[in-house]
C-alpha atoms as a PDB file:
ATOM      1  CA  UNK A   1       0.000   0.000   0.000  1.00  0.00           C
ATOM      2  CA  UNK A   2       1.393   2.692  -1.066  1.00  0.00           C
ATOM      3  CA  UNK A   3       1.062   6.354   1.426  1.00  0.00           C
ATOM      4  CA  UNK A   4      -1.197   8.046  -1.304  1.00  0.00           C
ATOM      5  CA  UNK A   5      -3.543   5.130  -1.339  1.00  0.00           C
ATOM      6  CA  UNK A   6      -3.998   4.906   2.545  1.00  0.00           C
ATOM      7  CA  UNK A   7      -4.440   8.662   2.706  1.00  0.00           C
ATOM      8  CA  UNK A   8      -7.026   8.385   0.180  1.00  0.00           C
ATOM      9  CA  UNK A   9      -8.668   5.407   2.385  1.00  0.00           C
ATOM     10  CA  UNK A  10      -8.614   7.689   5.407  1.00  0.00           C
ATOM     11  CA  UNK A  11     -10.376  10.591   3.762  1.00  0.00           C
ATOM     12  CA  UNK A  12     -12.973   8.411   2.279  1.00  0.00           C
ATOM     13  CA  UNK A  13     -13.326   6.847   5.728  1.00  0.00           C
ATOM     14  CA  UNK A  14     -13.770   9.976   7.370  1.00  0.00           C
ATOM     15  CA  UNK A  15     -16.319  11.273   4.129  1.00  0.00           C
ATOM     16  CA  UNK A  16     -18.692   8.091   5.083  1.00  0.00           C
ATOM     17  CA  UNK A  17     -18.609   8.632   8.711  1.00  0.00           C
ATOM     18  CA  UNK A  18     -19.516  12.629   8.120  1.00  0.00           C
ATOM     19  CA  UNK A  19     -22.454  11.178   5.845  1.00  0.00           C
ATOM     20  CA  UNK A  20     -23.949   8.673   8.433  1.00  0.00           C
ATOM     21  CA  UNK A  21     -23.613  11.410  10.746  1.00  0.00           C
ATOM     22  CA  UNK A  22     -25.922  14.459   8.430  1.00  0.00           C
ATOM     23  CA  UNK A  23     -28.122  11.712   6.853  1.00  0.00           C
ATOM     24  CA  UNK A  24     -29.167  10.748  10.649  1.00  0.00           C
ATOM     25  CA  UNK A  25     -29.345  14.050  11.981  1.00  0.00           C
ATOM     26  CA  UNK A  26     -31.654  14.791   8.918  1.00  0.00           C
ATOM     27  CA  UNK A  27     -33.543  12.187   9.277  1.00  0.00           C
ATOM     28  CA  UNK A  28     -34.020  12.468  12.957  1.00  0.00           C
ATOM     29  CA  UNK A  29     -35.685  15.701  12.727  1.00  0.00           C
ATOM     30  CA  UNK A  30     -38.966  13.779  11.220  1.00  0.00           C
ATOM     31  CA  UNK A  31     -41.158  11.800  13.029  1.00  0.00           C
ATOM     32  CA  UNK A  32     -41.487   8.231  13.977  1.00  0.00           C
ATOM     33  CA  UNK A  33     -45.063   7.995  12.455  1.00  0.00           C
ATOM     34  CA  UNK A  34     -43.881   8.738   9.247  1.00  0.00           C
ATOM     35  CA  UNK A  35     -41.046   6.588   9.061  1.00  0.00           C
ATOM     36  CA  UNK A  36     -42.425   3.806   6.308  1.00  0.00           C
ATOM     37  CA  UNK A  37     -44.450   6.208   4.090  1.00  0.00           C
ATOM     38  CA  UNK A  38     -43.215   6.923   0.832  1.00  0.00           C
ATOM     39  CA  UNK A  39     -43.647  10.763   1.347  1.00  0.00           C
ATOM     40  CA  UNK A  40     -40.293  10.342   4.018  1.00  0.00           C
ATOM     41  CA  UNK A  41     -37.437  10.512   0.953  1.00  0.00           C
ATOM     42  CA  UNK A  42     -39.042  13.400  -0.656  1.00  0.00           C
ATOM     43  CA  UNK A  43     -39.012  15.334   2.875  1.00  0.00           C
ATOM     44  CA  UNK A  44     -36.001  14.069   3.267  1.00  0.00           C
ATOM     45  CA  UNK A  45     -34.910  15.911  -0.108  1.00  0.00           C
ATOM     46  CA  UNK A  46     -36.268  19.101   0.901  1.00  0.00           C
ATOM     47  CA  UNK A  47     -33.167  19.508   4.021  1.00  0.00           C
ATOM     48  CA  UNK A  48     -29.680  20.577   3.310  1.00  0.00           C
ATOM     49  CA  UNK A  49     -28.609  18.749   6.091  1.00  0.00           C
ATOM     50  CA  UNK A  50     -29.545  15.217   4.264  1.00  0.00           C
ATOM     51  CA  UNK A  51     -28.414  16.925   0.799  1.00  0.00           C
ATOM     52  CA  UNK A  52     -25.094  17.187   2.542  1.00  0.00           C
ATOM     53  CA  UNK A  53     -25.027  13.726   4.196  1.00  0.00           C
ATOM     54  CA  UNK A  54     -25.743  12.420   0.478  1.00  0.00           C
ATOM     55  CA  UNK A  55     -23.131  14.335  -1.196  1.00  0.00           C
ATOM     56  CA  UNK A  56     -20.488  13.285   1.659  1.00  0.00           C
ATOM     57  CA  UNK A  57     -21.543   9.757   0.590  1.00  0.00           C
ATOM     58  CA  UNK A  58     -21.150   9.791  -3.216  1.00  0.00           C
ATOM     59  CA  UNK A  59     -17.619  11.624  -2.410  1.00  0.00           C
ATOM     60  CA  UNK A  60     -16.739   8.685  -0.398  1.00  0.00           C
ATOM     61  CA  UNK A  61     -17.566   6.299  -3.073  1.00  0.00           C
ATOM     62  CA  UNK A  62     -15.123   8.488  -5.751  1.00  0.00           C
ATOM     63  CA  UNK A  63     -12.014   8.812  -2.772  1.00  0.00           C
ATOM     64  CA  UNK A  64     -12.429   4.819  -2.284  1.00  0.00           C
ATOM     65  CA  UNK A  65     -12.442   3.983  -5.881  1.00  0.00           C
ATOM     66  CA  UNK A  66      -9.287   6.835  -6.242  1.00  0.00           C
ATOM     67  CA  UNK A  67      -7.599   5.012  -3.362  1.00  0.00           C
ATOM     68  CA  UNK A  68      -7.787   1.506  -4.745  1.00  0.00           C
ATOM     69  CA  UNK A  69      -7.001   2.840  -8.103  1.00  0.00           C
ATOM     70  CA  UNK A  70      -3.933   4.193  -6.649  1.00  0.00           C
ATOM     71  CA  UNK A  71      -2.581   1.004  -4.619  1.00  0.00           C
ATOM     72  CA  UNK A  72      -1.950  -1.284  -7.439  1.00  0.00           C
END
């Protein structure tokens, strides 16, 4: 493993963790009763918070595929 590669690990690491962190806090602000009703993702659309905690996710999917691109 080269260092470049296990940086880029770290930060996409850190980018999922940040997501599961905004996604929940997003989601947390709804409640319970509408948990299983289809009308929860489009809610769910409407807050920056989740927006964020979305974004952090697909940026954690490009840094993971960057760091095993980079470790061959």
């Amino acid at each position: 493993m080269t260092l470049l590669s296990g940086a880029l690990a770290l930060v996409a690491a850190a980018l999922f963790a940040l997501a599961i962190v905004l996604e929940q806090r997003g989601a947390m602000q709804e409640p319970d009763e509408e948990a299983l009703k289809p009308q929860l993702i489009v809610r769910l659309m409407q807050r920056p918070v989740w927006l964020l905690g979305v974004a952090a996710d697909a940026g954690g999917y490009f840094v993971q595929a960057a760091a095993l691109g980079s470790g061959v």
